[in-house]
C-alpha atoms as a PDB file:
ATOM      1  CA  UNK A   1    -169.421  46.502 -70.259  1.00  0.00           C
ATOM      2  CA  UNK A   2    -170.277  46.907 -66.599  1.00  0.00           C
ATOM      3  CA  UNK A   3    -173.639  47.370 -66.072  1.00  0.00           C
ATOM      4  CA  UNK A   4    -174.621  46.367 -62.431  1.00  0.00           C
ATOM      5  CA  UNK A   5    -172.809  46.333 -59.575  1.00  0.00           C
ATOM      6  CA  UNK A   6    -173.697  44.877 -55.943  1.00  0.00           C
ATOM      7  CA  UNK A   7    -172.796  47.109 -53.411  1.00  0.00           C
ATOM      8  CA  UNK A   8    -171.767  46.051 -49.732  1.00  0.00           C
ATOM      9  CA  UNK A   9    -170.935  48.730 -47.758  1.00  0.00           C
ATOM     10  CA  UNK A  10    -169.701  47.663 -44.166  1.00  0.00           C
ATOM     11  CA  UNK A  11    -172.581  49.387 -41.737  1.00  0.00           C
ATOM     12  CA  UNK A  12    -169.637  48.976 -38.842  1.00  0.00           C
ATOM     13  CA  UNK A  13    -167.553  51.145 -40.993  1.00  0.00           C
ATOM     14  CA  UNK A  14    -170.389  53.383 -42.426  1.00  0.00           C
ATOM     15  CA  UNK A  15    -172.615  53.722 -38.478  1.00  0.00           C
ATOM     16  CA  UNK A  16    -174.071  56.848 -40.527  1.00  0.00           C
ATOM     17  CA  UNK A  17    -174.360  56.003 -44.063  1.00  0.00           C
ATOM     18  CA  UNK A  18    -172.179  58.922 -45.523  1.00  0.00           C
ATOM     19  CA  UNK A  19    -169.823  56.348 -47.404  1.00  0.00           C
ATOM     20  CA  UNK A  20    -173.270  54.470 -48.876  1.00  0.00           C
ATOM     21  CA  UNK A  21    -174.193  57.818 -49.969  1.00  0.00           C
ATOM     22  CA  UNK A  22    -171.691  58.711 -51.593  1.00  0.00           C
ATOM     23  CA  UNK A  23    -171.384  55.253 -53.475  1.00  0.00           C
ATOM     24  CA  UNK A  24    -174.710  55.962 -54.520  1.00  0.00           C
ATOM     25  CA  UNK A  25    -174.224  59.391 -55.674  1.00  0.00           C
ATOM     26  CA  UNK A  26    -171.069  57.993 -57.925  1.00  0.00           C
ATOM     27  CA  UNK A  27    -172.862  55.112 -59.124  1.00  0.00           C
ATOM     28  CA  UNK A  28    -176.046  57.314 -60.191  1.00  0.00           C
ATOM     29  CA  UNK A  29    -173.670  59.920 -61.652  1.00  0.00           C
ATOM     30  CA  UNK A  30    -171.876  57.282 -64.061  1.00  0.00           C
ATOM     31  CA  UNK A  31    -175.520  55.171 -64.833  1.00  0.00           C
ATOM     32  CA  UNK A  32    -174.744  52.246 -62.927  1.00  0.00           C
ATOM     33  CA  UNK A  33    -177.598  50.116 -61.452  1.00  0.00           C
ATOM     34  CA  UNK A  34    -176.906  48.795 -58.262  1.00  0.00           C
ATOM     35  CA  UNK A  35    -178.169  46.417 -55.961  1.00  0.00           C
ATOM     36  CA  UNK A  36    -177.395  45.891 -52.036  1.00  0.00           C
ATOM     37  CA  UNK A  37    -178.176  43.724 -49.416  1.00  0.00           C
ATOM     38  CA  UNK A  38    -181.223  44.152 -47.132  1.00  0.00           C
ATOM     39  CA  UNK A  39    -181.148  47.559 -44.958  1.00  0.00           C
ATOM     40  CA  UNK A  40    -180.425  47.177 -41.850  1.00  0.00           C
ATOM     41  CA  UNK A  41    -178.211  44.321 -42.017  1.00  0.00           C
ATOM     42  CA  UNK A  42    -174.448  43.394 -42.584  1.00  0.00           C
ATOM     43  CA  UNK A  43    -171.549  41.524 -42.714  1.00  0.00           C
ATOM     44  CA  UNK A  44    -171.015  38.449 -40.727  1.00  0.00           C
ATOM     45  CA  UNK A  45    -174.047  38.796 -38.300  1.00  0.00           C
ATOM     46  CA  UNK A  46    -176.691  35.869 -37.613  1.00  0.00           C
ATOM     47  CA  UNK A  47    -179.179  36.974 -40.521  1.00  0.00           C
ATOM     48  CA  UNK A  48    -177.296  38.752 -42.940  1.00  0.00           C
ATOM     49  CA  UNK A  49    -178.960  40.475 -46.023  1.00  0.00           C
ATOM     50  CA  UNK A  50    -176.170  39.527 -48.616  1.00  0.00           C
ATOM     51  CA  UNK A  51    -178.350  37.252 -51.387  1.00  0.00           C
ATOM     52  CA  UNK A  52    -175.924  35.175 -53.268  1.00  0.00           C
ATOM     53  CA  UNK A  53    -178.633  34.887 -55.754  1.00  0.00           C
ATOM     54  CA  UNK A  54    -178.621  38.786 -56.216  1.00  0.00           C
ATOM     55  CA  UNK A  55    -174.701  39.196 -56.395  1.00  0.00           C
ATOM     56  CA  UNK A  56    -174.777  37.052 -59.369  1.00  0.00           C
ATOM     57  CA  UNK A  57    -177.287  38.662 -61.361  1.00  0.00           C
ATOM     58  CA  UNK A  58    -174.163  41.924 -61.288  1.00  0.00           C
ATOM     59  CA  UNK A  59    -171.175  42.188 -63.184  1.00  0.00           C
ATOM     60  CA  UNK A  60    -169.079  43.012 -60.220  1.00  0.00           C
ATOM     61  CA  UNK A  61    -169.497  43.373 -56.517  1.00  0.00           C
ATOM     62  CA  UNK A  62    -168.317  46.404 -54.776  1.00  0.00           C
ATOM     63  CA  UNK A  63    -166.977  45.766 -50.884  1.00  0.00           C
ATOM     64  CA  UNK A  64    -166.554  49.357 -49.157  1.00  0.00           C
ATOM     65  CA  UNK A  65    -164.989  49.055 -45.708  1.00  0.00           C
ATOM     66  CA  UNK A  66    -161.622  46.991 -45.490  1.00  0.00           C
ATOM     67  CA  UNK A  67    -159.492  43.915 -45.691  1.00  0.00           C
ATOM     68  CA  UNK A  68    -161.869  42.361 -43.175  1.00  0.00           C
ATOM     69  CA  UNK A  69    -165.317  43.081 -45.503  1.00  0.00           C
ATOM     70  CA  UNK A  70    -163.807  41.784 -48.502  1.00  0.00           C
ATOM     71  CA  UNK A  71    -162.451  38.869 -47.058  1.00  0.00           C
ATOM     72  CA  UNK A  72    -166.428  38.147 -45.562  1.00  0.00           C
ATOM     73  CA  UNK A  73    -168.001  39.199 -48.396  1.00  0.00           C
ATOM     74  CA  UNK A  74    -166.171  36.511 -50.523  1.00  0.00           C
ATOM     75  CA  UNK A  75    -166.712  34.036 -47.774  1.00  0.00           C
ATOM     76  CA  UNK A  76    -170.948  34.563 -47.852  1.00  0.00           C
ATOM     77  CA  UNK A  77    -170.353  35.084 -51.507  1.00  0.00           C
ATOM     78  CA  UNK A  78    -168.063  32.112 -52.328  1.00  0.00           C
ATOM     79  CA  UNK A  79    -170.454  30.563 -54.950  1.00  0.00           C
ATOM     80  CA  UNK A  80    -170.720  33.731 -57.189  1.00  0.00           C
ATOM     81  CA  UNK A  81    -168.548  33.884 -59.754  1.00  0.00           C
ATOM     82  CA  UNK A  82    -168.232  37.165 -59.858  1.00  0.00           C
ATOM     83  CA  UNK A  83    -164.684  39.840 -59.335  1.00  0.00           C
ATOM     84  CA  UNK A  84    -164.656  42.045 -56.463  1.00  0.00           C
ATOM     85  CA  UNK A  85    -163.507  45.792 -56.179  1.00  0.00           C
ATOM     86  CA  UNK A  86    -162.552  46.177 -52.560  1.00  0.00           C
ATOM     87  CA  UNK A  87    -162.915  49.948 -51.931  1.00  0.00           C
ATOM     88  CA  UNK A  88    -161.116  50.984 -48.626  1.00  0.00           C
ATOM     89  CA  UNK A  89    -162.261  53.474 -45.573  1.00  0.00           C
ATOM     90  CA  UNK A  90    -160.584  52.350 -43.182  1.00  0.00           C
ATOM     91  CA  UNK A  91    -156.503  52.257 -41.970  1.00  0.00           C
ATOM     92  CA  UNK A  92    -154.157  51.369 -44.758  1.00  0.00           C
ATOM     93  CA  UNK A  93    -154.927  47.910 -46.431  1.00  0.00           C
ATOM     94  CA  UNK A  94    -153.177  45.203 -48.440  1.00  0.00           C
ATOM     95  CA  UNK A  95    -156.146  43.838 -50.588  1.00  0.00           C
ATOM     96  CA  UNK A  96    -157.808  47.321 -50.505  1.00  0.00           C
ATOM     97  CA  UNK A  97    -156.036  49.637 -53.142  1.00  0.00           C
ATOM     98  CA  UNK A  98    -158.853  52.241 -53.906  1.00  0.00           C
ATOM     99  CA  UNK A  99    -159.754  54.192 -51.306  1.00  0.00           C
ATOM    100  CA  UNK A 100    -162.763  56.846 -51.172  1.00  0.00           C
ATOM    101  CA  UNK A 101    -160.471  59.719 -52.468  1.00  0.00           C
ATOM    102  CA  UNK A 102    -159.563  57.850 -55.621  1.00  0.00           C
ATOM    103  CA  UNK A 103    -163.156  55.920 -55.923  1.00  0.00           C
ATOM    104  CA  UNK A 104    -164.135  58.417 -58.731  1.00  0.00           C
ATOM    105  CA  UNK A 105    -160.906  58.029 -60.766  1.00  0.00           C
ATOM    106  CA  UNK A 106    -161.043  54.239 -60.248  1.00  0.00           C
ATOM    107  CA  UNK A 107    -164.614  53.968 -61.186  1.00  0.00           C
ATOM    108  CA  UNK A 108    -164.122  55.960 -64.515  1.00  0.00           C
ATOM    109  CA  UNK A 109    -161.186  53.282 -64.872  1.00  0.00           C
ATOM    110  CA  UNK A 110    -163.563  50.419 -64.536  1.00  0.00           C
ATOM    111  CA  UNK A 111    -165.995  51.738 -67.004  1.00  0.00           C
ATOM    112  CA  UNK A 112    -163.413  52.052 -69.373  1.00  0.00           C
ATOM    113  CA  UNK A 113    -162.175  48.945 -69.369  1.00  0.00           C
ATOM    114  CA  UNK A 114    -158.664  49.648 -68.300  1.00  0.00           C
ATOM    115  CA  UNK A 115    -158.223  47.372 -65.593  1.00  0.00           C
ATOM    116  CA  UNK A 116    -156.814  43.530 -65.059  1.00  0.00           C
ATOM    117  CA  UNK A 117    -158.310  40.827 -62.500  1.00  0.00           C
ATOM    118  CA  UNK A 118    -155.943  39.258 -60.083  1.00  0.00           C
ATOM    119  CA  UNK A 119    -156.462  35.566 -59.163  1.00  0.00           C
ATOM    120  CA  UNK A 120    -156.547  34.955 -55.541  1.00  0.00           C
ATOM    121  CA  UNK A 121    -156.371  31.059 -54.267  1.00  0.00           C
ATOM    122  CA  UNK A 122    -158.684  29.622 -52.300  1.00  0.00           C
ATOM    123  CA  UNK A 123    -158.456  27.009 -49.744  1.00  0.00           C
ATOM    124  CA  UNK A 124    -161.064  23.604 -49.748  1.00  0.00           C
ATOM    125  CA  UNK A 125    -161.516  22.501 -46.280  1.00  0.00           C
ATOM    126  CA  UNK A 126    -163.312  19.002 -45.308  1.00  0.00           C
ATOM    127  CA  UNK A 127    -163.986  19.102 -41.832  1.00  0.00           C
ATOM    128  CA  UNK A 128    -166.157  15.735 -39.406  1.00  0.00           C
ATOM    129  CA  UNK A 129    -169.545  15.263 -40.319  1.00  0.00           C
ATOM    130  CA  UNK A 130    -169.228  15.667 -44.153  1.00  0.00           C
ATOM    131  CA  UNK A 131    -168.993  19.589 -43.788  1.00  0.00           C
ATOM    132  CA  UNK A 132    -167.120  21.165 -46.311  1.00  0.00           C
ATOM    133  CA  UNK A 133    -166.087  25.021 -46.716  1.00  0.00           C
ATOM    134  CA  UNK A 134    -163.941  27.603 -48.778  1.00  0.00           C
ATOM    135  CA  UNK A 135    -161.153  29.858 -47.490  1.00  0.00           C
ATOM    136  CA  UNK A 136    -159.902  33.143 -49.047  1.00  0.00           C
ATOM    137  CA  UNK A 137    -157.756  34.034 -46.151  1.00  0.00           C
ATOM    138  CA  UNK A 138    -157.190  31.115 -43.649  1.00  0.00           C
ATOM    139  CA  UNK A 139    -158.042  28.042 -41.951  1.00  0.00           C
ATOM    140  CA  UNK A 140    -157.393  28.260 -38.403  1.00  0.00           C
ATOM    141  CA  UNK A 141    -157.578  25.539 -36.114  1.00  0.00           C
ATOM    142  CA  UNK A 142    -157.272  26.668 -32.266  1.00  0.00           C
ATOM    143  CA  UNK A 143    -158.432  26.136 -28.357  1.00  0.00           C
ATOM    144  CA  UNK A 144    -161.987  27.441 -27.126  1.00  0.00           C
ATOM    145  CA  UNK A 145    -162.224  27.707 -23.767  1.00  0.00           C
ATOM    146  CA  UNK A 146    -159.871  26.990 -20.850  1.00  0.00           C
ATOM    147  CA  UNK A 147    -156.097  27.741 -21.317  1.00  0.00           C
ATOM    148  CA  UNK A 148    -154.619  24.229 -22.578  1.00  0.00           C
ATOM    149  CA  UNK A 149    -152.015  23.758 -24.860  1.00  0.00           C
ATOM    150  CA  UNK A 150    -153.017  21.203 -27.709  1.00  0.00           C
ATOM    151  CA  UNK A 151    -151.580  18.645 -29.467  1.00  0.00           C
ATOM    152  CA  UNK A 152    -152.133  17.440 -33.430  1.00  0.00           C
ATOM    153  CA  UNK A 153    -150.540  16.059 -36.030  1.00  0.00           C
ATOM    154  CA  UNK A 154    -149.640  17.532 -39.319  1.00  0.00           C
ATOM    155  CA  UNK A 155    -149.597  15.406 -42.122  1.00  0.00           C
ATOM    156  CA  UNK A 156    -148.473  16.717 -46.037  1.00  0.00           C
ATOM    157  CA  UNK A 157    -149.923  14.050 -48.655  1.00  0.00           C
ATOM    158  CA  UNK A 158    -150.520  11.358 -45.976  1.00  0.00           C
ATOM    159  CA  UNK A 159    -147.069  11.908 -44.162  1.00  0.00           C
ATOM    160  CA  UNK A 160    -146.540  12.620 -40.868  1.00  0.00           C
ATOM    161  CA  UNK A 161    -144.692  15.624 -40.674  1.00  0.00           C
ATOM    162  CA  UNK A 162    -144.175  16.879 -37.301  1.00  0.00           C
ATOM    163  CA  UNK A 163    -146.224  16.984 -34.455  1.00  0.00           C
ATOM    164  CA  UNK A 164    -147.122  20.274 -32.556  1.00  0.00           C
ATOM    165  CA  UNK A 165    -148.066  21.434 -29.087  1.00  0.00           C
ATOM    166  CA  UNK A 166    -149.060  24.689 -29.019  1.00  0.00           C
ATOM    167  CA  UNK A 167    -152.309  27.205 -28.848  1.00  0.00           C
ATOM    168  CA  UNK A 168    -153.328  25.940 -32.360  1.00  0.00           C
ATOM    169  CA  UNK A 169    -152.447  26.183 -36.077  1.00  0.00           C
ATOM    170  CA  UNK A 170    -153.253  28.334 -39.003  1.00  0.00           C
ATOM    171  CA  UNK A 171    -153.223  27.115 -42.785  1.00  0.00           C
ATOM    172  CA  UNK A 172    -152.935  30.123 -44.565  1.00  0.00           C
ATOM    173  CA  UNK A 173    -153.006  31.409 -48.333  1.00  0.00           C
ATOM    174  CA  UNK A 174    -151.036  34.341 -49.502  1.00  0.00           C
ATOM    175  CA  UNK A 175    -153.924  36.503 -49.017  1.00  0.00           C
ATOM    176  CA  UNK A 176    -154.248  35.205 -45.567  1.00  0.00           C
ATOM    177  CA  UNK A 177    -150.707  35.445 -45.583  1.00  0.00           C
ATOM    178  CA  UNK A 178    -150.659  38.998 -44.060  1.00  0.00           C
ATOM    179  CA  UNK A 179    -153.276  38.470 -41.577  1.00  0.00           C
ATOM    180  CA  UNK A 180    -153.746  36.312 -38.155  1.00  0.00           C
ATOM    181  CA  UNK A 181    -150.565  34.733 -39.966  1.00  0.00           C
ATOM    182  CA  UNK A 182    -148.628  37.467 -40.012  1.00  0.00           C
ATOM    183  CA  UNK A 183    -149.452  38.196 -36.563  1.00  0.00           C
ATOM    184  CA  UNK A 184    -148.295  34.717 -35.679  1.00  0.00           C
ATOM    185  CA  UNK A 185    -145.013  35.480 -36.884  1.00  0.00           C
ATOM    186  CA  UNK A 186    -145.725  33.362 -40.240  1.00  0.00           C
ATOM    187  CA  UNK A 187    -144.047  33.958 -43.350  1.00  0.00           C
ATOM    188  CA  UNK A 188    -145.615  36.525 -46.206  1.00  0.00           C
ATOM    189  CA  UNK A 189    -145.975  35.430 -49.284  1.00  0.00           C
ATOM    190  CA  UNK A 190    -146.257  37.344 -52.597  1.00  0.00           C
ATOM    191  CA  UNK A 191    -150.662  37.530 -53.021  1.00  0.00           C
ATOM    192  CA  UNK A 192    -150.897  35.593 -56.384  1.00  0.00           C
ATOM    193  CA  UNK A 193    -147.975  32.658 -55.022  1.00  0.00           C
ATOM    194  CA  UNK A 194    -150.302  29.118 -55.270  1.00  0.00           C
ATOM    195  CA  UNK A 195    -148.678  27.993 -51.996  1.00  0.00           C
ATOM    196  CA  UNK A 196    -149.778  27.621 -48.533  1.00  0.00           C
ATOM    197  CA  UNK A 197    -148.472  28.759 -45.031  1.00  0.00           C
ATOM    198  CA  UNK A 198    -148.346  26.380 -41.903  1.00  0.00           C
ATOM    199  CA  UNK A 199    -147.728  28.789 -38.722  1.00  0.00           C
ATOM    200  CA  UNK A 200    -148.067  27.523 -35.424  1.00  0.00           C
ATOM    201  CA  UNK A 201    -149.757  29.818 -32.730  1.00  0.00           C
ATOM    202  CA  UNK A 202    -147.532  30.235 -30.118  1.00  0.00           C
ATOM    203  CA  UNK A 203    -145.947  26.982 -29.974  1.00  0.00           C
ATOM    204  CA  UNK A 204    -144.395  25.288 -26.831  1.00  0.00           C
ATOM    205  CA  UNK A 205    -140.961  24.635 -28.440  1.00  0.00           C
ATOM    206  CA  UNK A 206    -138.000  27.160 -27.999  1.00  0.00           C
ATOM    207  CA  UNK A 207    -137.314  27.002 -31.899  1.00  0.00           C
ATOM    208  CA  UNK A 208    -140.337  27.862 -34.055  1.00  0.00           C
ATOM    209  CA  UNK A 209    -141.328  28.419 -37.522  1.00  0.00           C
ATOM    210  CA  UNK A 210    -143.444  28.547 -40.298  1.00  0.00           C
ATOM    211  CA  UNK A 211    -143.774  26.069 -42.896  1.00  0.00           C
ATOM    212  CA  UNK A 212    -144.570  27.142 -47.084  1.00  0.00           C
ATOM    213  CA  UNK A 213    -146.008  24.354 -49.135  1.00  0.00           C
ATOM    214  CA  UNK A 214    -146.880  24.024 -52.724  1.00  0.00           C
ATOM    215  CA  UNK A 215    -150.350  25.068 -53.426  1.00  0.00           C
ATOM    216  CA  UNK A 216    -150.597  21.652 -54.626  1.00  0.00           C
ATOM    217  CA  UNK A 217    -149.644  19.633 -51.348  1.00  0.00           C
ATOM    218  CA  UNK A 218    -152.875  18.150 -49.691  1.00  0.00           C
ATOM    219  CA  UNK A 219    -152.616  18.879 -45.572  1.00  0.00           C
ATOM    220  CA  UNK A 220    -154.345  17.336 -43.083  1.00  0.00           C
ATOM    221  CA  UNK A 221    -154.228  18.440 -39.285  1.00  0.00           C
ATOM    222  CA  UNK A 222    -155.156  15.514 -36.383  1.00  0.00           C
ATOM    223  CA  UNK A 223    -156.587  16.542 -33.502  1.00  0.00           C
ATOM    224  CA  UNK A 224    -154.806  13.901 -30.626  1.00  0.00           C
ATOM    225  CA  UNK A 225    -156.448  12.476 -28.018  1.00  0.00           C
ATOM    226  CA  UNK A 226    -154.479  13.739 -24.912  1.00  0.00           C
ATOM    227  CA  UNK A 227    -156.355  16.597 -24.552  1.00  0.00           C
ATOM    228  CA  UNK A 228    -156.633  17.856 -20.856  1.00  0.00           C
ATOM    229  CA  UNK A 229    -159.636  18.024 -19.006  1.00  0.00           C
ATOM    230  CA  UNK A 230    -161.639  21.350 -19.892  1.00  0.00           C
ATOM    231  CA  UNK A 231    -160.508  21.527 -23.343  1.00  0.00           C
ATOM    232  CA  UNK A 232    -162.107  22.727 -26.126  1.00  0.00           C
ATOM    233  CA  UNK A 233    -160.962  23.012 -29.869  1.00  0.00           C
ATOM    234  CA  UNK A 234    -162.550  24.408 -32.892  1.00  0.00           C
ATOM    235  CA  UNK A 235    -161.978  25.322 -36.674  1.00  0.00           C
ATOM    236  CA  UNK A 236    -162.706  28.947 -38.063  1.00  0.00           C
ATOM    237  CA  UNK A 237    -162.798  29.198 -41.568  1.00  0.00           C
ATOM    238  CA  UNK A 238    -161.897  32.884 -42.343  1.00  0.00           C
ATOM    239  CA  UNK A 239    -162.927  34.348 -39.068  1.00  0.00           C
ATOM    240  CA  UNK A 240    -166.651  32.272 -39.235  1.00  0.00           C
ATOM    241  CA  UNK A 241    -168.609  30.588 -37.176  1.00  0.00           C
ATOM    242  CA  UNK A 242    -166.573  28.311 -35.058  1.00  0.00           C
ATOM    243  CA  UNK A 243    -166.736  24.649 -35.356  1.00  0.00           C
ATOM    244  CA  UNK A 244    -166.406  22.213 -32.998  1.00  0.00           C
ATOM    245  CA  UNK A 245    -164.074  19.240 -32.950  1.00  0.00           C
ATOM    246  CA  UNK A 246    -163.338  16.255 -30.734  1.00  0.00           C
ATOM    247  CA  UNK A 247    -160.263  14.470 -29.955  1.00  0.00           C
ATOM    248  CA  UNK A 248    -159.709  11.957 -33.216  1.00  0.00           C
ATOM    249  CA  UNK A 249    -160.943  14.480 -35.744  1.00  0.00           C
ATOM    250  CA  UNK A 250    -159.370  15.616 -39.234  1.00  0.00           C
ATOM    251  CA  UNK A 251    -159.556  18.476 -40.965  1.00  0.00           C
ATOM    252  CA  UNK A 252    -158.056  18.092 -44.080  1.00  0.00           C
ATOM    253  CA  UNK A 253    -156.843  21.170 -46.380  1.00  0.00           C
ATOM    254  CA  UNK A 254    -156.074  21.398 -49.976  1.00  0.00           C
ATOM    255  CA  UNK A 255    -156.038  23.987 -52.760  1.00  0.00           C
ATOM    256  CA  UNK A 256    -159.719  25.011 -54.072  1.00  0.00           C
ATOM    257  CA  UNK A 257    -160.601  24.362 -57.837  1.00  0.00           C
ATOM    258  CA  UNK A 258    -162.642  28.165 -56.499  1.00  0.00           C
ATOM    259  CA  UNK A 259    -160.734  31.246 -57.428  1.00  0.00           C
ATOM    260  CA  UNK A 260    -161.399  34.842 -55.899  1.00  0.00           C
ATOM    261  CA  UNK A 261    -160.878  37.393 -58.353  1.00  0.00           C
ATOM    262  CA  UNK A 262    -159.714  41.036 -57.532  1.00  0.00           C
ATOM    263  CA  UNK A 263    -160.031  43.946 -59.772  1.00  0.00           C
ATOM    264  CA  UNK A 264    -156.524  45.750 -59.444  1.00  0.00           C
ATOM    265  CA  UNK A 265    -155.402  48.790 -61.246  1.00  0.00           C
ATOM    266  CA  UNK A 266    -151.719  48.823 -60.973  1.00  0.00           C
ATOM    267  CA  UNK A 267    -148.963  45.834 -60.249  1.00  0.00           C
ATOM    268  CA  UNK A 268    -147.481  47.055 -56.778  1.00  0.00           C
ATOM    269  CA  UNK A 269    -149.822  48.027 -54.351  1.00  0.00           C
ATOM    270  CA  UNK A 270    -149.067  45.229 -52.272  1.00  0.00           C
ATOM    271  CA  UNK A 271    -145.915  46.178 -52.531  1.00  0.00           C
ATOM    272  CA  UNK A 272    -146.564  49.716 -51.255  1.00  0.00           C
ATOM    273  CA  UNK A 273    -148.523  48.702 -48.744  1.00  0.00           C
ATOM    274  CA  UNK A 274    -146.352  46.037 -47.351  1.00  0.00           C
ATOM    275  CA  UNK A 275    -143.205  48.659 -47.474  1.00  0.00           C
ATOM    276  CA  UNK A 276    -145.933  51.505 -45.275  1.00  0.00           C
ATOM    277  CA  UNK A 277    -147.004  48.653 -42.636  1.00  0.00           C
ATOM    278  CA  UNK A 278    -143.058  47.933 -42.300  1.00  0.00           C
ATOM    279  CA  UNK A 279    -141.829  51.486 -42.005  1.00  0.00           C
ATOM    280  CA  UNK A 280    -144.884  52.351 -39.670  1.00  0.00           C
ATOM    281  CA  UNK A 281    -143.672  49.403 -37.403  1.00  0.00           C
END
């Protein structure tokens, strides 16, 4: 029985507060408590009010906005163990399949139990200095600052594999899969495949590709030495603060024992999404 719900409503999304409302009025309607983060604050900025503490007190947490809030909300909220119900106002997403029109309907659905949770993978990330972070989407490892190309290594389970020069690399999982990595021209990969997608940003090779690996594969990207004057690289872990690294440095990638689970009311709305993103481009 769902009881309480935390509620993250993008305020980028929302400037006025009409989609909050709204929630509120539904919620209230239906006897749900809710809880949300601090007024005034959101998503992704220096102090934000989401309290992990106060997510996992709730059933289920409630991200109103897009593909982009979800995918923050389960990166400030990657120690709650809690499924999320992405609700979508914005354009046409793939991990959004309610939108505001069919919130009502949806929520009734919830109530009554006639839903099913879809298991996202995560990605585990060690990165220098003992630092050590979750991925729902990607792990993207890239230039900062002048226009260098870069060279690293990629090793699979403690193999060399190839090494790359190019504007940097993203490790991807399926969710990620339709993201920066699509835009990269990486493969897309069905969202509850355990695998992982190499994709090099725009590599300085005539022949280029993207690489899938089993879920299961341990990766490891090497930062070389050669570096030209000037250059700067850093990690992002799903769009985050960016972190610094140094000619030398690993960042080694691996499947997460962490899960992120979706609640999803029918089997092919990725499906019908990915068919209305290809026949719209």
């Amino acid at each position: 029985m769902i009881k309480n719900v935390y509620l993250i409503v993008n305020p980028k999304k929302d400037p006025d507060g009409v989609y909050r409302e709204h929630m509120h009025d539904l919620l209230d309607e239906r006897g749900i408590h809710y809880l949300e983060p601090m007024t005034g604050t959101g998503l992704g900025e220096k102090e934000s009010g989401v309290d992990p503490d106060a997510a996992a007190t709730c059933d289920v947490i409630f991200s109103v906005g897009g593909d982009g809030t979800l995918i923050q909300a389960a990166r400030e909220l990657s120690d709650v163990d809690k499924p999320f119900f992405p609700i979508n106002i914005g354009k046409l997403g793939y991990l959004t399949e309610t939108t505001m029109k069919t919130a009502p309907e949806a929520l009734d659905r919830l109530l009554e139990g006639r839903y099913h949770i879809q298991e996202r993978m995560r990605l585990f990330a060690q990165l220098p200095e003992g630092l050590e972070m979750t991925a729902l989407n990607d792990v993207v490892i890239a230039r900062s600052g002048e226009l260098h190309v870069l060279d690293f290594n990629l090793f699979i389970n403690d193999r060399i594999v190839h090494t790359y020069s190019a504007d940097g690399i993203i490790l991807s999982t399926s969710t990620g899969s339709t993201g920066y990595n699509l835009s990269a021209g990486g493969a897309i990969l069905e969202p509850e495949a355990r695998m992982i997608v190499v994709t090099p940003i725009c590599p300085h090779t005539i022949r280029s590709t993207s690489l899938v690996v089993s879920g299961d594969d341990k990766l490891t990207i090497e930062v070389l030495d050669d570096l030209e004057a000037g250059t700067q690289v850093a990690a992002a872990i799903d769009g985050g603060r960016m972190i610094r690294l140094k000619p030398g440095d690993q960042v080694r990638v691996c499947k997460s024992d962490r899960k992120t689970n979706l609640i999803r009311f029918g089997d092919d709305s990725f499906l019908d999404a990915l068919y209305k993103k290809m026949k719209d481009n």
